[in-house]
Protein backbone atom coordinates (compact mmCIF):
# COMPACT_ATOMS: atom_id res chain seq x y z
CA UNK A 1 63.37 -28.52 -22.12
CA UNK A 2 64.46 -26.27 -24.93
CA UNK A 3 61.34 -25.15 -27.71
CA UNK A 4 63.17 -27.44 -30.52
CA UNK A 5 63.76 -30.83 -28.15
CA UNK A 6 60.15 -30.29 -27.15
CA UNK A 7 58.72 -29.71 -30.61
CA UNK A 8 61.12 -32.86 -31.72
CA UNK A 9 59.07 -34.63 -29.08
CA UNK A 10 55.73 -34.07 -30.17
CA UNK A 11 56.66 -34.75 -33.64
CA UNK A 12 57.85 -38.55 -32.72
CA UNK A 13 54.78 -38.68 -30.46
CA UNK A 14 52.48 -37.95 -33.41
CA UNK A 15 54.41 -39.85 -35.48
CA UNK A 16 53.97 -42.86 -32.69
CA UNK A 17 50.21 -42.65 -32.60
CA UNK A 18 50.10 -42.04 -36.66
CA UNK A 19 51.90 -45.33 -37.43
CA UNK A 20 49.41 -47.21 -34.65
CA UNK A 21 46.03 -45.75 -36.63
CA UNK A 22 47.64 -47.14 -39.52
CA UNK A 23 48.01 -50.32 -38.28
CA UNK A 24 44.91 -50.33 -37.14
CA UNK A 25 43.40 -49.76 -40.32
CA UNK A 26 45.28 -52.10 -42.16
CA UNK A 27 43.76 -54.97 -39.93
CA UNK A 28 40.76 -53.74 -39.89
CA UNK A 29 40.47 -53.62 -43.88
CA UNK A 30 41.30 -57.54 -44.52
CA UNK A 31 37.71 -58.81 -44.12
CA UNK A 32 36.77 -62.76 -43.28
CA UNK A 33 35.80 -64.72 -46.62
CA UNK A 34 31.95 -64.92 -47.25
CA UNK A 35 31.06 -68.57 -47.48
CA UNK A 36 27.88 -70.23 -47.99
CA UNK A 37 26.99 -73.92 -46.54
CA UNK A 38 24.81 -75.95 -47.63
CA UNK A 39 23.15 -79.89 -47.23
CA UNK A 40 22.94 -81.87 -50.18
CA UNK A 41 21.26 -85.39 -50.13
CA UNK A 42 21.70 -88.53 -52.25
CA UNK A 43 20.39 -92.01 -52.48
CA UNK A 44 20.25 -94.96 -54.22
CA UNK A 45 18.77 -98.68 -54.32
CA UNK A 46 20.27 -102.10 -54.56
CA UNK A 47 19.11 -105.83 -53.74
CA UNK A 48 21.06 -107.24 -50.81
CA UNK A 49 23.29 -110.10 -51.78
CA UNK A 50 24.04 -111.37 -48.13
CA UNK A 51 22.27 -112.73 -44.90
CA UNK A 52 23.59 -112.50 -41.44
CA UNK A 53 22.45 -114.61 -38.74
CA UNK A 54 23.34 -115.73 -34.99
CA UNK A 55 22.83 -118.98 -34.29
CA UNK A 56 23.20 -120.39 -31.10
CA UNK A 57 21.87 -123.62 -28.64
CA UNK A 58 21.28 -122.71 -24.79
CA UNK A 59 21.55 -126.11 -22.71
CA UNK A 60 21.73 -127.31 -19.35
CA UNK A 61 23.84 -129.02 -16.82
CA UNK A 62 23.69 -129.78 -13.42
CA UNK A 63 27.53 -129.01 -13.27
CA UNK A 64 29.86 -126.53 -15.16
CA UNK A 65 31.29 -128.90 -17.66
CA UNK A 66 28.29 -130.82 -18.78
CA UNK A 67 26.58 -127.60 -19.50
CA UNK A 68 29.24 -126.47 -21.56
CA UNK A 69 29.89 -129.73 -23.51
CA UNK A 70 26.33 -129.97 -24.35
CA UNK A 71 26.18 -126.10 -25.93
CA UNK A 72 29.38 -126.84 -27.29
CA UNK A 73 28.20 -129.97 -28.96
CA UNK A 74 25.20 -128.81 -30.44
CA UNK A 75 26.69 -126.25 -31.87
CA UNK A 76 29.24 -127.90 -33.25
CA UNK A 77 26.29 -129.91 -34.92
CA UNK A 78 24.69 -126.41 -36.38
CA UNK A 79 28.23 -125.69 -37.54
CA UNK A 80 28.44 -128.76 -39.87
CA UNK A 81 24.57 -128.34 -41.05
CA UNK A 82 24.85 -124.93 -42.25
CA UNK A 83 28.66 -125.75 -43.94
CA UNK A 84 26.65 -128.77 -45.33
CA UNK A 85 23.77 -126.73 -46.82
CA UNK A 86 26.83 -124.65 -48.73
CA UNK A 87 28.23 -121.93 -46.03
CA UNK A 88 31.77 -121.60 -46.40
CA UNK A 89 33.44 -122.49 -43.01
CA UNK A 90 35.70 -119.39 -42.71
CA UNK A 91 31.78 -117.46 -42.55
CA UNK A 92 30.78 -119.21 -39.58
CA UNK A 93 32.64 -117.34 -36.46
CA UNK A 94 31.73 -117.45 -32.55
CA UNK A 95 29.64 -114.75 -31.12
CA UNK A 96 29.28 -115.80 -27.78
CA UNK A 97 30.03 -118.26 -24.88
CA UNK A 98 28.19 -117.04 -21.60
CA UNK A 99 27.72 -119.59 -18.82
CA UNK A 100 25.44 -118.49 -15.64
CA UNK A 101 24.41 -120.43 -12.60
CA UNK A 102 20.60 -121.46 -12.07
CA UNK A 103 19.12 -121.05 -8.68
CA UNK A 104 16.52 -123.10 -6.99
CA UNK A 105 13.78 -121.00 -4.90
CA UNK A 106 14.18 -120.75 -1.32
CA UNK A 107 12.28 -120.28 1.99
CA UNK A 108 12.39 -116.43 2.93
CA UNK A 109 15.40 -115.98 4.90
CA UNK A 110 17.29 -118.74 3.07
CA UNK A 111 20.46 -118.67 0.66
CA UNK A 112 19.79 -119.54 -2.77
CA UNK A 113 21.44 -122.72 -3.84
CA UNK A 114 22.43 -123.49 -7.19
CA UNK A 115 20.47 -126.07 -8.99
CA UNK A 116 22.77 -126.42 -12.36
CA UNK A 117 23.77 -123.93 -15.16
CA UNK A 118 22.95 -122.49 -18.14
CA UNK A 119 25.56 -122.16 -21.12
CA UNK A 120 25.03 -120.63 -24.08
CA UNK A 121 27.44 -120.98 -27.68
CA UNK A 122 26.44 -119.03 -30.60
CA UNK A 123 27.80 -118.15 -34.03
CA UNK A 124 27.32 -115.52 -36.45
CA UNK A 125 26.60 -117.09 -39.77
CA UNK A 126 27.16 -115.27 -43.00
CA UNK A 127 25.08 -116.46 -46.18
CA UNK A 128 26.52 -114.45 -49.39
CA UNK A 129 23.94 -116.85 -51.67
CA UNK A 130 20.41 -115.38 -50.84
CA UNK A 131 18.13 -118.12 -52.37
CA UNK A 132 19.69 -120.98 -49.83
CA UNK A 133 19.06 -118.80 -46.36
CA UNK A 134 16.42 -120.26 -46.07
CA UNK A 135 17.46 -124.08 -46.29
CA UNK A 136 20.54 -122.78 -44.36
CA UNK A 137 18.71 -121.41 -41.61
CA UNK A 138 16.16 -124.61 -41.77
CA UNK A 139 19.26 -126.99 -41.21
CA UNK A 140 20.60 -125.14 -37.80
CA UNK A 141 17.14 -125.51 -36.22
CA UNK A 142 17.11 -129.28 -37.20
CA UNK A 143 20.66 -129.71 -36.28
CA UNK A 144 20.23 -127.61 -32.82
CA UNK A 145 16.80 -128.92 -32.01
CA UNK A 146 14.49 -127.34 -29.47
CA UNK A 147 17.23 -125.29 -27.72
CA UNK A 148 18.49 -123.50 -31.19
CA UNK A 149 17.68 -119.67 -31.05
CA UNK A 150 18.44 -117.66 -34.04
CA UNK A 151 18.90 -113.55 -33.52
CA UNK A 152 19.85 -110.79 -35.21
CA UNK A 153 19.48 -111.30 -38.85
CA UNK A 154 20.16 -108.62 -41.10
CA UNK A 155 20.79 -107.94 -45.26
CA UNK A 156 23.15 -106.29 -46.26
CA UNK A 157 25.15 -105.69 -49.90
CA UNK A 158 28.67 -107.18 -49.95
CA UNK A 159 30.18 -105.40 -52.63
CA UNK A 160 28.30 -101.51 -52.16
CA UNK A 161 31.15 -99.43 -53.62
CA UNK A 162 29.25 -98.72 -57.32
CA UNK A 163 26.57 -97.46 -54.74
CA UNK A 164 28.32 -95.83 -52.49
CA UNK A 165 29.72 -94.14 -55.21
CA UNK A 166 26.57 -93.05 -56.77
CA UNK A 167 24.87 -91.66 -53.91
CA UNK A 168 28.49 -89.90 -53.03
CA UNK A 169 27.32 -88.00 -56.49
CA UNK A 170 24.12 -87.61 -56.25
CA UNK A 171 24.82 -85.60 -52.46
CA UNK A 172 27.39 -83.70 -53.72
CA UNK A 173 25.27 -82.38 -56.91
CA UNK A 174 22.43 -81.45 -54.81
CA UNK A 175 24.53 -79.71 -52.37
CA UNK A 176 26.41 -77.99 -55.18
CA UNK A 177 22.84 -77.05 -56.69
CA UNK A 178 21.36 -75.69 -53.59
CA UNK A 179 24.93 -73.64 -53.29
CA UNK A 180 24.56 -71.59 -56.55
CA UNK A 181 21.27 -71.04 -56.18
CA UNK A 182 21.70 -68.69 -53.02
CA UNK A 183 24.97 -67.43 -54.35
CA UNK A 184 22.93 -66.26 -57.01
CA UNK A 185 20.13 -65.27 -54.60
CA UNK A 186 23.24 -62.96 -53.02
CA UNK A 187 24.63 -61.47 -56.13
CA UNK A 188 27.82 -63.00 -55.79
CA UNK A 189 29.12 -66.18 -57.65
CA UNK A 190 30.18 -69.41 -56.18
CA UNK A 191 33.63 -69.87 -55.63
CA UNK A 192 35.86 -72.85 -54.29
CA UNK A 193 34.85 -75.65 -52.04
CA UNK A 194 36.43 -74.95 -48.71
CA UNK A 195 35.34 -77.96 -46.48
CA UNK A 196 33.59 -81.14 -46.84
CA UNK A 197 31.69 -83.40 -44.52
CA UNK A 198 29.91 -86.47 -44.97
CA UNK A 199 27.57 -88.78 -43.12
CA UNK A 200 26.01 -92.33 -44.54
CA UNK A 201 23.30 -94.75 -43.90
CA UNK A 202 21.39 -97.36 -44.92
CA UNK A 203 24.20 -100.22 -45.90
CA UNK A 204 23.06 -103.16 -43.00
CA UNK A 205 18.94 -103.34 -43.36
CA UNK A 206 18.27 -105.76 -40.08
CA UNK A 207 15.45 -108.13 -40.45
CA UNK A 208 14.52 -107.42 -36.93
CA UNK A 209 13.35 -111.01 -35.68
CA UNK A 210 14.38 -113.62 -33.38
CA UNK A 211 13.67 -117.44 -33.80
CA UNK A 212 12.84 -120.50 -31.72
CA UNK A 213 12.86 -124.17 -33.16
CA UNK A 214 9.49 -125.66 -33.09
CA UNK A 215 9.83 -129.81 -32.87
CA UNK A 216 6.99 -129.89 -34.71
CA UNK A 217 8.32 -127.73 -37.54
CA UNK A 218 11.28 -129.84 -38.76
CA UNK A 219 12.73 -128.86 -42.02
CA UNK A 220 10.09 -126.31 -42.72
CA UNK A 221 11.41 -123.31 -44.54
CA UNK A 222 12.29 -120.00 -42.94
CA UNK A 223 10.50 -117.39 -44.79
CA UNK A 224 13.25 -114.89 -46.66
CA UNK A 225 12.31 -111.45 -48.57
CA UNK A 226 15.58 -109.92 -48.98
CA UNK A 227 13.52 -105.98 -50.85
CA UNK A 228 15.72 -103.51 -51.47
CA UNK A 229 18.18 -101.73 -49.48
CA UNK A 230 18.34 -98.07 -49.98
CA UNK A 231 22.01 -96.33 -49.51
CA UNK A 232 22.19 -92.28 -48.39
CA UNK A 233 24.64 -90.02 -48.17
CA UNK A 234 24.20 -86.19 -46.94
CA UNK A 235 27.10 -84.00 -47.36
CA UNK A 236 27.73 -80.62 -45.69
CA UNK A 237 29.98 -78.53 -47.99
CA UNK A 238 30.50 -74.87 -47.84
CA UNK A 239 31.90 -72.98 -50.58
CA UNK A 240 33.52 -69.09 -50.69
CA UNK A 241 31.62 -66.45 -52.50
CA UNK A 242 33.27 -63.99 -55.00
């Protein structure tokens, strides 16, 4: 190769390997965006305006269908009692219908034979007028009788938007708080949000107690102490730093 093609040669190499460097540099230079995340916290208090309650009858049968007509008949009779004692109907909606055999005991050795079954109907009632849950609830246990079991009740605020709405603030202040104060910490200044997440509690408060009819406690009144109900958000939000 003549001197000039292979000084033309080395030129494009360096010129090659120049143009990579540069590239290189260029990438390098474009650092990621300094962010700052932070937790904020928010809650707020409100009086529950509802009740929810399953109520349900568990009878026996010696056969399939008397089981089920006599769960299905007493709680048709709850149904009317609590609609009686001012429940709208469209609030009263089935839970549950389970049926199981019942077994009698047996000599060791021996198959178990079925002595009858066991059927169980129950509805979830929902009471949007606090001061009758009581009555209401006192009226399914007379209506059911002795096989009336009532689960699961729970308070809760029907209309919790204002709240939600408040604590919503109340997170996101805090958070933003907590953010300037280590952008400040830094040196820097807080810049735009970048991404928000968001996690809530509190809105069903569950009463925690199950109930059996007493005979001898016809018509008394269920205890009810609706409190408060406390509503929290948290919110995760990071910000960029300038």
């Amino acid at each position: 190769m003549s001197p000039r093609r292979l000084a033309l040669a080395a030129g494009a190499v360096a010129a090659l390997l120049l143009g990579v460097t540069a590239c290189g540099d260029d990438g390098d230079s474009g650092d990621k965006p300094r962010t700052v995340t932070v937790v904020g916290s928010g809650e707020v208090t409100g009086t529950p305006d509802t009740l929810r309650a399953d109520i349900g009858v568990e009878a026996t049968g010696s056969d399939v269908s008397s089981a089920l007509n006599a769960a299905n008949t007493e709680v048709g009779k709850i149904t009317d009692a609590v609609v009686a004692a001012g429940v709208d109907r469209k609030d009263v909606q089935t839970q549950q219908v389970s049926l199981n055999p019942q077994y009698t005991g047996t000599s060791p050795g021996g198959a178990p034979q079925i002595s009858g079954y066991q059927a169980t109907n129950t509805v979830r009632v929902t009471i949007r007028d606090i001061p009758k849950a009581s009555n209401v609830l006192a009226k399914a246990a007379d209506a059911g009788g002795d096989d009336t079991r009532i689960s699961n009740v729970s308070f809760a605020i029907d209309d919790d938007s204002d709240l939600l709405e408040q604590a919503r603030k109340a997170a996101f202040d805090d958070a933003r708080g907590r953010a300037e104060q280590y952008a400040g910490l830094a040196g820097d200044s807080l810049g735009k949000v970048i991404t928000i997440n968001e996690t809530t509690s509190g809105q069903d408060q569950p009463a925690a107690q199950t109930l059996q009819r007493d005979s001898s406690a016809a018509s008394s009144p269920v205890p009810i102490e609706p409190g408060e109900q406390t509503l929290r958000f948290t919110v995760t939000v990071t910000y960029g730093l300038k």
